[in-house]
PDB file of N, CA and C in Angstrom:
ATOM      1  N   UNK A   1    -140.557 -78.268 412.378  1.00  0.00           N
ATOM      2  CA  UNK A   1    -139.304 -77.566 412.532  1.00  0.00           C
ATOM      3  C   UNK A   1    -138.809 -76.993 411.203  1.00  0.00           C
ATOM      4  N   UNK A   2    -139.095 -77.947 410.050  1.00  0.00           N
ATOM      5  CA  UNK A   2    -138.544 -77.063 409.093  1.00  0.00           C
ATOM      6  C   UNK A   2    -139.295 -76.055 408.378  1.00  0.00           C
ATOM      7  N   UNK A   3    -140.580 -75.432 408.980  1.00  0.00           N
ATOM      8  CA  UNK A   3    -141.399 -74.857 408.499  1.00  0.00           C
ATOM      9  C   UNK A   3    -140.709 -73.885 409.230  1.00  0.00           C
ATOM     10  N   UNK A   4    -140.586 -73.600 410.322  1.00  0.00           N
ATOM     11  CA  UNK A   4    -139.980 -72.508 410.616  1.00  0.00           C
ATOM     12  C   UNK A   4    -138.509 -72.230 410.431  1.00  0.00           C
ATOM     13  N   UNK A   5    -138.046 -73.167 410.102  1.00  0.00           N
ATOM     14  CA  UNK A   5    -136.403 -72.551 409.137  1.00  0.00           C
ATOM     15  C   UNK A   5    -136.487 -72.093 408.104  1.00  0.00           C
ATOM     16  N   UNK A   6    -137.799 -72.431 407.173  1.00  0.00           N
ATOM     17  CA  UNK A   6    -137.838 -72.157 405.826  1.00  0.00           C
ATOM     18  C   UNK A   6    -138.455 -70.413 405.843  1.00  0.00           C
ATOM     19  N   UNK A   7    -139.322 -70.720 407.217  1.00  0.00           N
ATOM     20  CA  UNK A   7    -139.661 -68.922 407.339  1.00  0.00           C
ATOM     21  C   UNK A   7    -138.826 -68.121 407.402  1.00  0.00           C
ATOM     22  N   UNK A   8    -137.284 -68.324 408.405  1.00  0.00           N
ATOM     23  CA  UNK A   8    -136.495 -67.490 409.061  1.00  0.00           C
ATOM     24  C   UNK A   8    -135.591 -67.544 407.902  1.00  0.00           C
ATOM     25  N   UNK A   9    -135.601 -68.266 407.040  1.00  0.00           N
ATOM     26  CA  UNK A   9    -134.576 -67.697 406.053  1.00  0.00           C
ATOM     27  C   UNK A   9    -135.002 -67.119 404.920  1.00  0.00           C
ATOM     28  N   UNK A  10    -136.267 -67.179 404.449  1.00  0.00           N
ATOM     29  CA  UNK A  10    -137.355 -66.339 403.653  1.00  0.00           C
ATOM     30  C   UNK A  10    -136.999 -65.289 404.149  1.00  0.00           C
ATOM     31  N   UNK A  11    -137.218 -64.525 405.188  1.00  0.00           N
ATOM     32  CA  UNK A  11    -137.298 -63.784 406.497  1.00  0.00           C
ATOM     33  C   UNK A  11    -135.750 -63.225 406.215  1.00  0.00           C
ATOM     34  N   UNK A  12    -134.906 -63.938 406.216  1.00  0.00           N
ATOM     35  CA  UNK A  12    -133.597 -63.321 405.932  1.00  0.00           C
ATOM     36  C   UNK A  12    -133.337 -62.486 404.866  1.00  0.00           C
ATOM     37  N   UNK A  13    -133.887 -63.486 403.624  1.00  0.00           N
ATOM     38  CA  UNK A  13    -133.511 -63.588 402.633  1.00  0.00           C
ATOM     39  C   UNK A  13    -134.131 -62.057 401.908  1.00  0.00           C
ATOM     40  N   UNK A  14    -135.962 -62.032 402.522  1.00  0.00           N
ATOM     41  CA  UNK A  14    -136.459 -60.577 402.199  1.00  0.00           C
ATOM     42  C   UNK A  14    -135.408 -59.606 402.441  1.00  0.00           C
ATOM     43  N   UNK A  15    -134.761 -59.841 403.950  1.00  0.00           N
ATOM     44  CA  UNK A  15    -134.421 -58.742 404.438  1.00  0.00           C
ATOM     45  C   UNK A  15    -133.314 -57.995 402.877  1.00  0.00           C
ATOM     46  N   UNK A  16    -132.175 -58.735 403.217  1.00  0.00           N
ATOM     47  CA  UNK A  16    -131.680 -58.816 402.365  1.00  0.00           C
ATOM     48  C   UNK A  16    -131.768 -58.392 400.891  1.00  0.00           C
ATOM     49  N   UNK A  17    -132.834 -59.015 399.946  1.00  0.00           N
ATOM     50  CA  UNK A  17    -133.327 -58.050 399.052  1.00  0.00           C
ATOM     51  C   UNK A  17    -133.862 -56.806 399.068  1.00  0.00           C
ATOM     52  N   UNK A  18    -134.486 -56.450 400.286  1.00  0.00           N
ATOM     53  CA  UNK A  18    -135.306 -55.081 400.251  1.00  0.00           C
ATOM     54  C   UNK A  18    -134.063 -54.038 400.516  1.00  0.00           C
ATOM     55  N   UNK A  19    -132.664 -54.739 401.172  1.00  0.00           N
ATOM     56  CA  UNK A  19    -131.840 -53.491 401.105  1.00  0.00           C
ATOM     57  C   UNK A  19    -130.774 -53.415 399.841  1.00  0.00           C
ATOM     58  N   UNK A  20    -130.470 -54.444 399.538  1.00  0.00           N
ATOM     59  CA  UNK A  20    -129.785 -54.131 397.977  1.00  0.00           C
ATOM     60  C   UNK A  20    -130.318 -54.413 396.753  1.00  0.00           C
ATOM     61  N   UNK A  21    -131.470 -54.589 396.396  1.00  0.00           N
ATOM     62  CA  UNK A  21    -131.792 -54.955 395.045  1.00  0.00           C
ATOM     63  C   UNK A  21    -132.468 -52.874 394.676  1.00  0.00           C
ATOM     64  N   UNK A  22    -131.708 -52.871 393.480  1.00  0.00           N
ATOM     65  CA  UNK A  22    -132.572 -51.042 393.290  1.00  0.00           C
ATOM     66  C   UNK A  22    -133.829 -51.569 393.417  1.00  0.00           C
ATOM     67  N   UNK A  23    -134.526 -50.095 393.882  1.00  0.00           N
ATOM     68  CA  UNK A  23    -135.705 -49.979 393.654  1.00  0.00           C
ATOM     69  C   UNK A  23    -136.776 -50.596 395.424  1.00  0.00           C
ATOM     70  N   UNK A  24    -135.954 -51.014 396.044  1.00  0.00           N
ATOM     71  CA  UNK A  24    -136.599 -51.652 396.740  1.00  0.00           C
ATOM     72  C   UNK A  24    -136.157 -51.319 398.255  1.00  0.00           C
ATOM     73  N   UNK A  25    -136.854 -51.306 398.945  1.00  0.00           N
ATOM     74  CA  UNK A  25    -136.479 -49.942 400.747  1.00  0.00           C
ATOM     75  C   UNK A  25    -137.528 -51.016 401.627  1.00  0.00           C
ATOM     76  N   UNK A  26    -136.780 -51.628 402.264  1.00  0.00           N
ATOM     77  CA  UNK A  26    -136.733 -52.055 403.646  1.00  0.00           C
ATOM     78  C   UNK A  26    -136.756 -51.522 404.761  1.00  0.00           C
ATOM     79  N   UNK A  27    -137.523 -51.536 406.234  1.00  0.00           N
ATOM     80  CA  UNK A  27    -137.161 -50.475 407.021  1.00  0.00           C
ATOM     81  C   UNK A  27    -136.295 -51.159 408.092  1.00  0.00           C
ATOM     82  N   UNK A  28    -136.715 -52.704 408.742  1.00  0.00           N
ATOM     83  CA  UNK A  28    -135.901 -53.363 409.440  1.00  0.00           C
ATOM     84  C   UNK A  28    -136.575 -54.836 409.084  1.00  0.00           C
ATOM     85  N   UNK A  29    -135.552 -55.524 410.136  1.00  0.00           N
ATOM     86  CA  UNK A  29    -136.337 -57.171 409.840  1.00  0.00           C
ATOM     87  C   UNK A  29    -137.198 -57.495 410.657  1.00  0.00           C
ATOM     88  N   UNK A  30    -138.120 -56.804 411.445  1.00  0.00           N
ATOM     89  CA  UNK A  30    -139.513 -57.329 411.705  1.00  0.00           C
ATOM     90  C   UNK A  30    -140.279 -56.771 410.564  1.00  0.00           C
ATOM     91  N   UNK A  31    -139.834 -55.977 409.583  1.00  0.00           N
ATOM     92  CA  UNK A  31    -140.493 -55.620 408.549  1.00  0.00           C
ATOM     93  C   UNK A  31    -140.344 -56.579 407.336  1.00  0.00           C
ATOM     94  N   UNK A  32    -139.031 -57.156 407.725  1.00  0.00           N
ATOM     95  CA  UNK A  32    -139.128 -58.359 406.376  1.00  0.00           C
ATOM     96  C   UNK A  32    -140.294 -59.634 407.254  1.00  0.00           C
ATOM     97  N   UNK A  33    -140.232 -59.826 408.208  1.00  0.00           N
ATOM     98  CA  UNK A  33    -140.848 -60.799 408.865  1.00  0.00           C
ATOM     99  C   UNK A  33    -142.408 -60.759 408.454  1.00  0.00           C
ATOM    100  N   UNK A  34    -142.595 -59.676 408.843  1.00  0.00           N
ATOM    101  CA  UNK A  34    -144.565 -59.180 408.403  1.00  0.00           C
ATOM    102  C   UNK A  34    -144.662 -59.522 406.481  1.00  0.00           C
ATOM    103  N   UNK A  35    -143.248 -58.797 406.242  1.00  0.00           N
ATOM    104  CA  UNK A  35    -143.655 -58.917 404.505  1.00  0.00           C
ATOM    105  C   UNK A  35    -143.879 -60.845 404.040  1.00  0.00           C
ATOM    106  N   UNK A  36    -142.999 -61.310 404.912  1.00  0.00           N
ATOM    107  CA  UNK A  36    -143.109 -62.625 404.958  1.00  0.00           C
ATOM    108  C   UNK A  36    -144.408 -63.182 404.804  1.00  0.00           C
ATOM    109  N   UNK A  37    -144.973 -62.604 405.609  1.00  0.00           N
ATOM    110  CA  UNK A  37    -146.370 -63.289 406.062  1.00  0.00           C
ATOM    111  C   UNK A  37    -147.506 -62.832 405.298  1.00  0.00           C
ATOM    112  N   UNK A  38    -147.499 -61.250 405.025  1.00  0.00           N
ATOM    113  CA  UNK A  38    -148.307 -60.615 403.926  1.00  0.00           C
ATOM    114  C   UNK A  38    -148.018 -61.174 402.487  1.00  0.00           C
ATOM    115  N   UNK A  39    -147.308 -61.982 402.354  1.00  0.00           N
ATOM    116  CA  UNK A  39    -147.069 -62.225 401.185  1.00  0.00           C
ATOM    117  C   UNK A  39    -147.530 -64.005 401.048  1.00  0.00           C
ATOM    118  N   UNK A  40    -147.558 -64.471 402.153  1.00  0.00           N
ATOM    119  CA  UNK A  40    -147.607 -66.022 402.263  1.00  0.00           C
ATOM    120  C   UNK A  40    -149.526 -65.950 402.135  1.00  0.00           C
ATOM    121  N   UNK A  41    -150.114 -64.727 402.995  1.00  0.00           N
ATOM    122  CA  UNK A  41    -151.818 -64.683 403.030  1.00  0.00           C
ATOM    123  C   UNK A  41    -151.675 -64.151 401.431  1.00  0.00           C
ATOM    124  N   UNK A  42    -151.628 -63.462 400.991  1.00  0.00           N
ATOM    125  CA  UNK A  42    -151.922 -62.595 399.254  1.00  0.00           C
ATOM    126  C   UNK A  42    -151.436 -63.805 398.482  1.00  0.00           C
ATOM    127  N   UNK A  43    -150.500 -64.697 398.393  1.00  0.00           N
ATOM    128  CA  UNK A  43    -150.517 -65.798 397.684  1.00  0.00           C
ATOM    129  C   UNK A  43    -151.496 -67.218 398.287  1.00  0.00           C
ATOM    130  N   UNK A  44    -151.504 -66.822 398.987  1.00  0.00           N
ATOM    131  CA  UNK A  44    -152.581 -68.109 399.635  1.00  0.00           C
ATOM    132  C   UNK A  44    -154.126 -67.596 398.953  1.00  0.00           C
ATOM    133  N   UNK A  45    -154.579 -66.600 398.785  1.00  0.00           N
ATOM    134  CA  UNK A  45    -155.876 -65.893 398.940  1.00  0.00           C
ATOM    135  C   UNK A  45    -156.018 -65.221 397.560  1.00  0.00           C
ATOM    136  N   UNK A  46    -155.135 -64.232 397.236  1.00  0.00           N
ATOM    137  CA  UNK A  46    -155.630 -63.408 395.582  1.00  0.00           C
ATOM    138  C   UNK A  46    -154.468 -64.071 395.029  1.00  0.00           C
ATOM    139  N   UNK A  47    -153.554 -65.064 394.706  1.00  0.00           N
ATOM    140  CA  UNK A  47    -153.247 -65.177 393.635  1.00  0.00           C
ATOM    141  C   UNK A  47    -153.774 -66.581 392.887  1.00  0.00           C
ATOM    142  N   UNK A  48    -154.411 -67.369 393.557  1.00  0.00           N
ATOM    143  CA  UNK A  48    -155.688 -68.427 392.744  1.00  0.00           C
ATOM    144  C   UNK A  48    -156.381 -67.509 392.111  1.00  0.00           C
ATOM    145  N   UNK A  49    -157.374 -66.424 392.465  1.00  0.00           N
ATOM    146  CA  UNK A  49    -158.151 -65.995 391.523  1.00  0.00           C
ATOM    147  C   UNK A  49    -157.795 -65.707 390.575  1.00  0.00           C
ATOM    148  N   UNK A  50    -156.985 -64.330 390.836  1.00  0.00           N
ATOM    149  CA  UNK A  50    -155.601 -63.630 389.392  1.00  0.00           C
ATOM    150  C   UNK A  50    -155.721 -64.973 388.425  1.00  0.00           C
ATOM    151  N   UNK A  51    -155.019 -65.891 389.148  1.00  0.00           N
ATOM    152  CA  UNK A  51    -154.446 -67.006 388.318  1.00  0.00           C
ATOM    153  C   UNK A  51    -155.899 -67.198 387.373  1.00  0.00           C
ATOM    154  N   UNK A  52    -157.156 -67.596 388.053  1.00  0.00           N
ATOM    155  CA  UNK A  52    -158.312 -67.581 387.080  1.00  0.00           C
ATOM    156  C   UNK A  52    -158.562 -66.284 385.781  1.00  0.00           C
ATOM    157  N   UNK A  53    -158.540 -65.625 386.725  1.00  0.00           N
ATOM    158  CA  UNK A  53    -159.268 -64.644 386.015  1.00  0.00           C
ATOM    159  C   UNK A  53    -158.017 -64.154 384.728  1.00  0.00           C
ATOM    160  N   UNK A  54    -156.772 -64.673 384.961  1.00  0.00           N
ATOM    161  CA  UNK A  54    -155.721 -63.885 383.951  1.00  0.00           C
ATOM    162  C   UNK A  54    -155.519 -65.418 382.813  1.00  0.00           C
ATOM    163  N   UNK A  55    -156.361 -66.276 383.138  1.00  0.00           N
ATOM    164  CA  UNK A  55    -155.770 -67.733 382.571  1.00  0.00           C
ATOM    165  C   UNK A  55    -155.826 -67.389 381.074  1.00  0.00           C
ATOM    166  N   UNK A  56    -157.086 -66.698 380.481  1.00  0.00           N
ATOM    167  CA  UNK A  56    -156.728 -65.973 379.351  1.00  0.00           C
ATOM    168  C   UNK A  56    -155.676 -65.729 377.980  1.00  0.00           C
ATOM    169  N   UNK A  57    -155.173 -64.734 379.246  1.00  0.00           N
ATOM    170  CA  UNK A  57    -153.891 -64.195 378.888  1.00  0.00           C
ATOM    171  C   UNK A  57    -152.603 -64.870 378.836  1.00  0.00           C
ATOM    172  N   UNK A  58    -152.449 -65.622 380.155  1.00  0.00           N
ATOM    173  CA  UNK A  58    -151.637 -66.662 380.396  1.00  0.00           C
ATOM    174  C   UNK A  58    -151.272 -67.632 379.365  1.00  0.00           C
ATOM    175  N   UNK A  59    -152.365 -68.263 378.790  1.00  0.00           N
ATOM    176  CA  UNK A  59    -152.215 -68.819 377.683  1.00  0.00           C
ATOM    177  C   UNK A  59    -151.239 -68.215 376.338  1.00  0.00           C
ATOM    178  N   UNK A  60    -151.827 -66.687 376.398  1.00  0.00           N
ATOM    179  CA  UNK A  60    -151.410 -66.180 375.576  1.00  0.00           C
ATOM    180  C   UNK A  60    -150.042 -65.622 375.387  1.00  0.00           C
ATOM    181  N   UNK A  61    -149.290 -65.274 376.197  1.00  0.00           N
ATOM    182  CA  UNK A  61    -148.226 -65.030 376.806  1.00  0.00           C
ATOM    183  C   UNK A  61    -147.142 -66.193 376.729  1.00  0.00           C
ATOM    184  N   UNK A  62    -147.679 -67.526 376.668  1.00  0.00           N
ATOM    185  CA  UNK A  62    -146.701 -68.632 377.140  1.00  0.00           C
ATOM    186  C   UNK A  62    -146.698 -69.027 378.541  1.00  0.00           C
ATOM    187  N   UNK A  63    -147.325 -67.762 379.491  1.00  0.00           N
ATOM    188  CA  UNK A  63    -146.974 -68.276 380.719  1.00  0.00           C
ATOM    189  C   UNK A  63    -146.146 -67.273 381.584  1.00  0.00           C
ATOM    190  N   UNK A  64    -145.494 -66.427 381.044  1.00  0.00           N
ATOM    191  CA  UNK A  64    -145.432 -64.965 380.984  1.00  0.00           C
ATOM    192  C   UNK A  64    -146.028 -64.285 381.722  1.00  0.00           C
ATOM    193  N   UNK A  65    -147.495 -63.843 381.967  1.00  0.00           N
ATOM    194  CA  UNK A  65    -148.438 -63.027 382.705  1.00  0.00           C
ATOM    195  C   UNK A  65    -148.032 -63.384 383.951  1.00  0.00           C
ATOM    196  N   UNK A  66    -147.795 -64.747 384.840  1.00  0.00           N
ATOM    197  CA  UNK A  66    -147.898 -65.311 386.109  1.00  0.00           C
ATOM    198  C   UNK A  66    -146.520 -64.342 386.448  1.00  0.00           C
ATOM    199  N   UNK A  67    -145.701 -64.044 385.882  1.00  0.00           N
ATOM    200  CA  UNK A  67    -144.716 -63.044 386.261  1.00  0.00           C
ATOM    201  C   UNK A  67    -145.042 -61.457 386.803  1.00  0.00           C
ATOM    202  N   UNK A  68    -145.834 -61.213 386.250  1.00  0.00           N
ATOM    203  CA  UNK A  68    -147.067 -59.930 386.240  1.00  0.00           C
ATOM    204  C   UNK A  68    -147.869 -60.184 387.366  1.00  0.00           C
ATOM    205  N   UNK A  69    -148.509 -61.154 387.355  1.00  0.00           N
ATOM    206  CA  UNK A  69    -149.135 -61.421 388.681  1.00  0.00           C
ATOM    207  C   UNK A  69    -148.633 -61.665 390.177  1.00  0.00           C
ATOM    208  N   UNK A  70    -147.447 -62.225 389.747  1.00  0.00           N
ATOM    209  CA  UNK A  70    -146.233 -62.203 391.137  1.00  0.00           C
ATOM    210  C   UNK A  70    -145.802 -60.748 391.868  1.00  0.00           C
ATOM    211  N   UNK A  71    -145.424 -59.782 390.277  1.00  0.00           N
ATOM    212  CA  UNK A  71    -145.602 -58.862 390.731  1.00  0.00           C
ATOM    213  C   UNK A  71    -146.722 -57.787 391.225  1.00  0.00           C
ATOM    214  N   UNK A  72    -147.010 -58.061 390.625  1.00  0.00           N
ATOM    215  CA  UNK A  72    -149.005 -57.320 391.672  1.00  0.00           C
ATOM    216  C   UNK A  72    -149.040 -57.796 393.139  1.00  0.00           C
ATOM    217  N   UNK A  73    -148.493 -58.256 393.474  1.00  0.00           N
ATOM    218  CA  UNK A  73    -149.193 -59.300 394.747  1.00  0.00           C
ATOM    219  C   UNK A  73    -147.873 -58.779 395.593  1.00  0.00           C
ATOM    220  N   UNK A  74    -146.581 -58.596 394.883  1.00  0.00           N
ATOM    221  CA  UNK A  74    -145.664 -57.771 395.929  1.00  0.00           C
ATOM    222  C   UNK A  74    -145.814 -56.336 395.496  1.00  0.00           C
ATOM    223  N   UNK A  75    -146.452 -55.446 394.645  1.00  0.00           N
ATOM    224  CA  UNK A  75    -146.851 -54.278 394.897  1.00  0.00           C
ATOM    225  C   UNK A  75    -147.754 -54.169 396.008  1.00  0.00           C
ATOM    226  N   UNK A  76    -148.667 -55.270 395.811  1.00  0.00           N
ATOM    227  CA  UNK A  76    -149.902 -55.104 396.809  1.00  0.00           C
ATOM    228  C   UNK A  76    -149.552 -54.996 398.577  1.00  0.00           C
ATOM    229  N   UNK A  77    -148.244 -56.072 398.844  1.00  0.00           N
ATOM    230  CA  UNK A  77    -147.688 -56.229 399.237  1.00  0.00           C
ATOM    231  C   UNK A  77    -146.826 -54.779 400.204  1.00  0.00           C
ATOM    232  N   UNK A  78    -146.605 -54.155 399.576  1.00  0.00           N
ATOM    233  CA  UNK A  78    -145.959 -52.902 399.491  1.00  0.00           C
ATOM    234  C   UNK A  78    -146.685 -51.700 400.072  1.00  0.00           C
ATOM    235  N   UNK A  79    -148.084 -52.045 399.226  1.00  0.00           N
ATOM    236  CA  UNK A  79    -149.213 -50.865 399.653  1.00  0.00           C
ATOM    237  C   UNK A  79    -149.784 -51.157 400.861  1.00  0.00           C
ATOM    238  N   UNK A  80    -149.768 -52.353 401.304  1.00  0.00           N
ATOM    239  CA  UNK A  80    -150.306 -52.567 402.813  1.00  0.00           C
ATOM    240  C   UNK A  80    -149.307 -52.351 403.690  1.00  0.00           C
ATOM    241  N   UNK A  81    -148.147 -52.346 403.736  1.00  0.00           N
ATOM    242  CA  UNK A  81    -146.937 -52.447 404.378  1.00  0.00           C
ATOM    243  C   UNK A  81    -146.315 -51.197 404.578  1.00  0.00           C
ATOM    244  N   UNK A  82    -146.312 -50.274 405.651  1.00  0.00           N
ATOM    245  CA  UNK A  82    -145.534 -48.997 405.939  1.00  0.00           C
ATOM    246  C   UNK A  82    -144.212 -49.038 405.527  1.00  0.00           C
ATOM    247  N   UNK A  83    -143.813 -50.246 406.016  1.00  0.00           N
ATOM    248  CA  UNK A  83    -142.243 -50.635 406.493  1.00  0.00           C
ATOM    249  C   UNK A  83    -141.707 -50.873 404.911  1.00  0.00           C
ATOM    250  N   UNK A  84    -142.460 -51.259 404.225  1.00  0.00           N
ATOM    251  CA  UNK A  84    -141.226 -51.677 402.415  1.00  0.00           C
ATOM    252  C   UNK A  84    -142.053 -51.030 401.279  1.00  0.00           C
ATOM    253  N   UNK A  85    -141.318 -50.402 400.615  1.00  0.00           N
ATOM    254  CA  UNK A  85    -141.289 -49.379 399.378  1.00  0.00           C
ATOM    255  C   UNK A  85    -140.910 -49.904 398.160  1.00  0.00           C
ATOM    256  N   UNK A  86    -141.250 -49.500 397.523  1.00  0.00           N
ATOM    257  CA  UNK A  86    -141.007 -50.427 395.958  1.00  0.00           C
ATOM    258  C   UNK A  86    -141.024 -48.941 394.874  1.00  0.00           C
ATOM    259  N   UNK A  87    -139.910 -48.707 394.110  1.00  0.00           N
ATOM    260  CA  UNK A  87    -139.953 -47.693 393.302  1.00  0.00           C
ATOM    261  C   UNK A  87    -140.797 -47.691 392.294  1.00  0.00           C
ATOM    262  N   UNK A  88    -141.435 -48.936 391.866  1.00  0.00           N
ATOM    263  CA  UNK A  88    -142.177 -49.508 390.445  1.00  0.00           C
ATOM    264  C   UNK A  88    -142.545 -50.859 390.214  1.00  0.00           C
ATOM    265  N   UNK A  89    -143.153 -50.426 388.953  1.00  0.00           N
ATOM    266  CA  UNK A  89    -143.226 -52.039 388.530  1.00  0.00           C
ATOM    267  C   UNK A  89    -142.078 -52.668 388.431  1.00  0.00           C
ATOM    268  N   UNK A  90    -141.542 -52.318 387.906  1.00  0.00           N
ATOM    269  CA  UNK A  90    -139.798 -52.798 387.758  1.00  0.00           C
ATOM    270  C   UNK A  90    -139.319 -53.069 388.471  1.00  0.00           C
ATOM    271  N   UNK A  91    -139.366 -52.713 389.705  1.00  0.00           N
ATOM    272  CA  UNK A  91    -138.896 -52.987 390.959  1.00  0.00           C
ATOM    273  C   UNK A  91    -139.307 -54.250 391.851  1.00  0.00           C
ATOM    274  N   UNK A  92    -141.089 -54.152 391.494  1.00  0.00           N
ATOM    275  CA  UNK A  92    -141.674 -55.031 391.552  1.00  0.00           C
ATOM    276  C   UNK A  92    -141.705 -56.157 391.013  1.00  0.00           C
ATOM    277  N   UNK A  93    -141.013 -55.879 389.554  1.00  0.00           N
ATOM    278  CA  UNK A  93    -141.000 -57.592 388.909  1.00  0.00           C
ATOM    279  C   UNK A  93    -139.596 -58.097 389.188  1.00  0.00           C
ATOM    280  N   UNK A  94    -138.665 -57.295 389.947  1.00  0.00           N
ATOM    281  CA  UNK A  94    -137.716 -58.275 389.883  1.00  0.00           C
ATOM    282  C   UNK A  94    -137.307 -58.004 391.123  1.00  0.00           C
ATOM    283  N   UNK A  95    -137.712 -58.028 392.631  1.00  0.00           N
ATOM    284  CA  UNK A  95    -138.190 -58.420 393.689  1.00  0.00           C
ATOM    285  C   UNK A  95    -138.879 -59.573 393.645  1.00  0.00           C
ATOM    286  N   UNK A  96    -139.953 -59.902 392.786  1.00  0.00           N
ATOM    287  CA  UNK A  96    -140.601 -61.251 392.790  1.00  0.00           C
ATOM    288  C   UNK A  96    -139.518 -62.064 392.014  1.00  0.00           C
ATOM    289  N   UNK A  97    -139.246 -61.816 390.937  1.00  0.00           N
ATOM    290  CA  UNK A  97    -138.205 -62.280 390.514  1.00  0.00           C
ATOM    291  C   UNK A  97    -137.415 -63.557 391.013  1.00  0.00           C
ATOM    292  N   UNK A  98    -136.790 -62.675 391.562  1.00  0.00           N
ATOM    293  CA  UNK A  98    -135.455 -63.086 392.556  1.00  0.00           C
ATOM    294  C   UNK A  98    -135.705 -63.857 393.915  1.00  0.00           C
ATOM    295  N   UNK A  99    -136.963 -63.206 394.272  1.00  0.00           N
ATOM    296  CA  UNK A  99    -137.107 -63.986 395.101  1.00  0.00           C
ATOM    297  C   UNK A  99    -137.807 -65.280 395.139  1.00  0.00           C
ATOM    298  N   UNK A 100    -138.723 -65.240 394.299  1.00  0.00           N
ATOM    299  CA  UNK A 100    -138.920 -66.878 393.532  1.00  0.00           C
ATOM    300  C   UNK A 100    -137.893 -67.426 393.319  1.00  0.00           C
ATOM    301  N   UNK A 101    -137.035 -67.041 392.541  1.00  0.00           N
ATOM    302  CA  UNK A 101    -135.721 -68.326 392.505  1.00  0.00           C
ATOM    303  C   UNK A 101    -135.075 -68.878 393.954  1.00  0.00           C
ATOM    304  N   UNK A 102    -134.661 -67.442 394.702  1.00  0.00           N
ATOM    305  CA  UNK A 102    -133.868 -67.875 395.353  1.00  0.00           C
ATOM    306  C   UNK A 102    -134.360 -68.688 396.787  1.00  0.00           C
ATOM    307  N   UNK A 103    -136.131 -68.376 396.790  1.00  0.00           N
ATOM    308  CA  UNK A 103    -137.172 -69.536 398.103  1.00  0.00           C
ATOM    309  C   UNK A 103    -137.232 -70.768 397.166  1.00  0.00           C
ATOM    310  N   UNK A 104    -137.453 -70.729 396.191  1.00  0.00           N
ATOM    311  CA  UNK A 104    -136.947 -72.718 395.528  1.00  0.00           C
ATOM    312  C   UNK A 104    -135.849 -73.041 395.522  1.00  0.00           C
ATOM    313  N   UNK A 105    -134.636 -72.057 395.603  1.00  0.00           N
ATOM    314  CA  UNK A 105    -133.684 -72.986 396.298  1.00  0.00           C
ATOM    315  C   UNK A 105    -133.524 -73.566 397.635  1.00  0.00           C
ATOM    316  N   UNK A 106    -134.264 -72.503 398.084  1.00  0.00           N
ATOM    317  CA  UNK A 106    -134.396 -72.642 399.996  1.00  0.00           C
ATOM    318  C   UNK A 106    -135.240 -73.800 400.202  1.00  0.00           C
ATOM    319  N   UNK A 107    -136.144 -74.205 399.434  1.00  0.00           N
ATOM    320  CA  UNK A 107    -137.365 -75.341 399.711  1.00  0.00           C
ATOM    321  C   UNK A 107    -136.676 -76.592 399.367  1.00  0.00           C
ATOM    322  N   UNK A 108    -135.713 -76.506 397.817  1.00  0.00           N
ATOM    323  CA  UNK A 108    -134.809 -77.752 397.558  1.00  0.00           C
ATOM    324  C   UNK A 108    -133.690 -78.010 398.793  1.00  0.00           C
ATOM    325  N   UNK A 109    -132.970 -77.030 399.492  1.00  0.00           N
ATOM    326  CA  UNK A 109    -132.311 -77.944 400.570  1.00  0.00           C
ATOM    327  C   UNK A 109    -132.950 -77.467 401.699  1.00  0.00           C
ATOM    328  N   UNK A 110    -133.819 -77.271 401.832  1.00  0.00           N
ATOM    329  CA  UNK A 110    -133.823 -77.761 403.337  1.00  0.00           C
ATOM    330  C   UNK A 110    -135.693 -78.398 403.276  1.00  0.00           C
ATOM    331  N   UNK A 111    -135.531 -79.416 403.960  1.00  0.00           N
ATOM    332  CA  UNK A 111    -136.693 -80.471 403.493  1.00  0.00           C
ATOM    333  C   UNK A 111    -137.303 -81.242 404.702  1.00  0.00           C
TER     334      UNK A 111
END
């Protein structure tokens, strides 16, 4: 049960960012719903590798790059997806951003 509360408010929560954060175009919320899920397979699947293949850099950065890589994965995100638009990288890094903070708050209360 709480796997699917934690979806529907992810699910909200996209919606929500894709219509007021600049840079970022939503078309409706079965479109945040899919981004939900395109984003749960692209972190399940290409962001272990990234994570390998950028460990590198990562190092080098402080830790830094994994921010870069968050955002790749919601550009990527973007390019498979009719329904959500992203003006940039910029757009892209703080879409991931934000929304990293604000799904670890969602994971800390509801449990």
């Amino acid at each position: 049960m709480g796997f699917i509360i934690k979806f529907l408010l992810t699910a909200v929560l996209v919606y929500v960012l894709g219509n007021y954060l600049p840079g970022a175009h939503l078309a409706g919320f079965t479109d945040a719903i899919l981004l939900v899920v395109v984003l749960a397979v692209l972190n399940a699947v290409l962001k272990p590798i990234l994570k390998i293949i950028g460990f590198p850099i990562t190092i080098l950065t402080l830790g830094l790059f994994l921010l870069v890589i968050n955002a790749l994965i919601v550009g990527l995100a973007a390019y498979i997806l009719p329904g959500f638009k992203l003006d940039g990288f910029i757009a892209a890094l703080l879409f991931s951003i934000v929304l990293s903070i604000v799904t670890a708050v969602i994971d800390m209360v509801v449990d």
